[in-house]
N, C-alpha and C. Protein backbone atom coordinates (compact mmCIF):
# COMPACT_ATOMS: atom_id res chain seq x y z
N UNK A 1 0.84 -60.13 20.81
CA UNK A 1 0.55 -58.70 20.70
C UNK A 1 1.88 -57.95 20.61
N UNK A 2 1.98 -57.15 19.81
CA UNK A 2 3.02 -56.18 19.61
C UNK A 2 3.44 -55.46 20.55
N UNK A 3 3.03 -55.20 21.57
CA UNK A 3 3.12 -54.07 22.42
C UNK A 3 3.71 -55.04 23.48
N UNK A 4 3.16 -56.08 24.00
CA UNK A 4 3.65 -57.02 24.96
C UNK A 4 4.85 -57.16 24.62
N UNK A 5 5.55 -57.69 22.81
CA UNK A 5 6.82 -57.50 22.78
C UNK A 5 7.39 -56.74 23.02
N UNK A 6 7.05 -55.64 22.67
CA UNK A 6 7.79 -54.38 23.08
C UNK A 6 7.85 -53.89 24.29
N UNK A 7 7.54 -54.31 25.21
CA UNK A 7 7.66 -54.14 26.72
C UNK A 7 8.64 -55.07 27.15
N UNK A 8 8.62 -56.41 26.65
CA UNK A 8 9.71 -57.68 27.00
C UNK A 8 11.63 -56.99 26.24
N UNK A 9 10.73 -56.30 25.24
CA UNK A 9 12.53 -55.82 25.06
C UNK A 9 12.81 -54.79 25.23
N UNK A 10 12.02 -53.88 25.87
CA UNK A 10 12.63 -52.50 27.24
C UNK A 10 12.72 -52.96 28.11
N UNK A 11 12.27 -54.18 29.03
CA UNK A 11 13.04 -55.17 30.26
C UNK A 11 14.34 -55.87 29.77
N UNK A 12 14.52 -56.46 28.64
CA UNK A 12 15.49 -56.36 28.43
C UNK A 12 16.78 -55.87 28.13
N UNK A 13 16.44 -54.56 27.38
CA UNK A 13 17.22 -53.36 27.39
C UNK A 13 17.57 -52.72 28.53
N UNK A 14 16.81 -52.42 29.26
CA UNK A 14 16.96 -52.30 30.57
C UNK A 14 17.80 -52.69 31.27
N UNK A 15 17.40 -54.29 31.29
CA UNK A 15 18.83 -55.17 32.50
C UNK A 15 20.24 -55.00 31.70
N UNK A 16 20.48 -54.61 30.73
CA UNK A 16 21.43 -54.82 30.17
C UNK A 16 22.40 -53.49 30.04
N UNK A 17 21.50 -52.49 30.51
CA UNK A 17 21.88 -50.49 29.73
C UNK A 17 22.97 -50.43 31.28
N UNK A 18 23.58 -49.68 31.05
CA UNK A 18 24.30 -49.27 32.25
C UNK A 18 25.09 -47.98 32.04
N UNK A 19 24.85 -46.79 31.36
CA UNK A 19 24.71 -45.74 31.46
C UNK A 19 23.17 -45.39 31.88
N UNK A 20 23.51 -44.40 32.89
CA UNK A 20 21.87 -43.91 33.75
C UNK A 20 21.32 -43.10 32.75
N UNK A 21 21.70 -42.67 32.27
CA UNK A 21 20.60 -41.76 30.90
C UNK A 21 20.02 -42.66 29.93
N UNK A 22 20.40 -43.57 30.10
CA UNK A 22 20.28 -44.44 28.65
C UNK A 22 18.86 -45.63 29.94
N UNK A 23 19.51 -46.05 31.12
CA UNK A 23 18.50 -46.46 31.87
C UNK A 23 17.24 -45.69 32.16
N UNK A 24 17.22 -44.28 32.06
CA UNK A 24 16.59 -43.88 32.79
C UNK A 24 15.31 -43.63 31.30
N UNK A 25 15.88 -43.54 30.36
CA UNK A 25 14.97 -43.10 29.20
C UNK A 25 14.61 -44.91 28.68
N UNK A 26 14.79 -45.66 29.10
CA UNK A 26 14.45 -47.10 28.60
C UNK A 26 13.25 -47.00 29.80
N UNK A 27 13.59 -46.64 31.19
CA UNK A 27 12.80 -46.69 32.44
C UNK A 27 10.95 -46.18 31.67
N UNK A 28 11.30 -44.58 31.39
CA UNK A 28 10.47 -43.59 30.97
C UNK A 28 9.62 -44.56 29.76
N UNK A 29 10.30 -45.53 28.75
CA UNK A 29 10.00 -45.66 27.81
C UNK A 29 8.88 -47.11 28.33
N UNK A 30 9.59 -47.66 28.51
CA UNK A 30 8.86 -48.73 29.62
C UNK A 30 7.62 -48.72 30.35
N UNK A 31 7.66 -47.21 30.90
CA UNK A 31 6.51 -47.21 31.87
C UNK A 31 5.27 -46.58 31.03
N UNK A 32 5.18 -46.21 29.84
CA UNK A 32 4.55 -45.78 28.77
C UNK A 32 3.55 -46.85 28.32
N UNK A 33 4.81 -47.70 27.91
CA UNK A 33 4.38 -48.62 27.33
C UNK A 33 3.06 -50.01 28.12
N UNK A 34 3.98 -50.03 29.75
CA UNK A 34 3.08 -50.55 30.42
C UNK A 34 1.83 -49.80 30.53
N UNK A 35 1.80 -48.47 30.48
CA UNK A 35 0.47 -47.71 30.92
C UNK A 35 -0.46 -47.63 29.34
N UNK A 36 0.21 -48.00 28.22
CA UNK A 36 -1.05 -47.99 27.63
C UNK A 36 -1.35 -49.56 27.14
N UNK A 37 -0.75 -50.49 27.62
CA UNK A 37 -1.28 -51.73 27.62
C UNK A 37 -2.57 -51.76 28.99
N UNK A 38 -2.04 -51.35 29.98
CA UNK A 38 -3.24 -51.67 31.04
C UNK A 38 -4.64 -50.54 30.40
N UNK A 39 -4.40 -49.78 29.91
CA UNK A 39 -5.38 -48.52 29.03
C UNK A 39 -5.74 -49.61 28.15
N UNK A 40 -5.64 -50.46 26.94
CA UNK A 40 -5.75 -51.23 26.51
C UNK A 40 -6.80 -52.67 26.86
N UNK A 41 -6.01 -52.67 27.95
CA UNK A 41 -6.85 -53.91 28.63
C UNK A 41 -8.40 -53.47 29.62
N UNK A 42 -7.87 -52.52 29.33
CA UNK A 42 -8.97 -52.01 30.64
C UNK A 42 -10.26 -52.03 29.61
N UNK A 43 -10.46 -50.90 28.87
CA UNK A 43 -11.32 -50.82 27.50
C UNK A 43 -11.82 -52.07 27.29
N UNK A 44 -10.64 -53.40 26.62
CA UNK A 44 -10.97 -54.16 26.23
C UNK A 44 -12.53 -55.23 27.76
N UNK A 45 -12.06 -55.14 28.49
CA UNK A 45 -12.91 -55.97 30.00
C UNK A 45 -13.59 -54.75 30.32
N UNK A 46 -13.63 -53.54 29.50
CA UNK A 46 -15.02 -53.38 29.36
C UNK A 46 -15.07 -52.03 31.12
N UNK A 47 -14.00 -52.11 31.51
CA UNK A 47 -13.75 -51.46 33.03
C UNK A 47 -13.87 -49.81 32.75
N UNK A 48 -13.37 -49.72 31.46
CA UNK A 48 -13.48 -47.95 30.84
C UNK A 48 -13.82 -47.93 29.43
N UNK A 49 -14.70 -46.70 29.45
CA UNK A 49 -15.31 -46.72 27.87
C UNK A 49 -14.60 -45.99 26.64
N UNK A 50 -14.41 -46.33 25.68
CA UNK A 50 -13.91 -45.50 24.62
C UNK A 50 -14.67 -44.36 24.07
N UNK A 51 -15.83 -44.61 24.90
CA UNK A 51 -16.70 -42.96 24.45
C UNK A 51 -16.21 -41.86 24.76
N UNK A 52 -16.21 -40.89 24.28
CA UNK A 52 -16.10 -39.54 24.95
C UNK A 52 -17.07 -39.21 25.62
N UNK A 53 -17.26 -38.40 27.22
CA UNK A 53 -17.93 -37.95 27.97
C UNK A 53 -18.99 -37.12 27.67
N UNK A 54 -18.77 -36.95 26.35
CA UNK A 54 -19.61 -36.01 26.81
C UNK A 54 -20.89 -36.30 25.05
C-alpha cells in the first residue's frame, strides 16, 4: 500500500532531520498520514461507515 510507504519514509526522514522545523513538520506530516491509514482501516473492518449521516 502506498500510504504504508509513505509513513515508513517520514520515520525515516524523521530519524535522520535534525533541524526542529524540519522535525517538527515531518512530525505533523507523519501523524496525518498515520490518522488516515487507521480512517482507512477502520472503514475497511467495517468499525465506521462511509455513509453520510444523514
Amino acid at each position: 500500500m502506498q500510504l504504508e510507504q509513505h509513513i515508513e519514509e517520514l520515520r525515516m526522514e524523521l530519524h535522520q532531520a535534525i533541524d526542529p522545523a524540519e522535525r517538527r513538520r515531518i512530525e505533523i506530516e507523519l501523524e496525518l498520514a498515520r490518522a488516515e491509514l487507521a480512517v482507512i482501516m477502520a472503514e475497511q473492518d467495517g468499525r465506521i461507515s462511509t455513509e453520510p449521516p444523514f
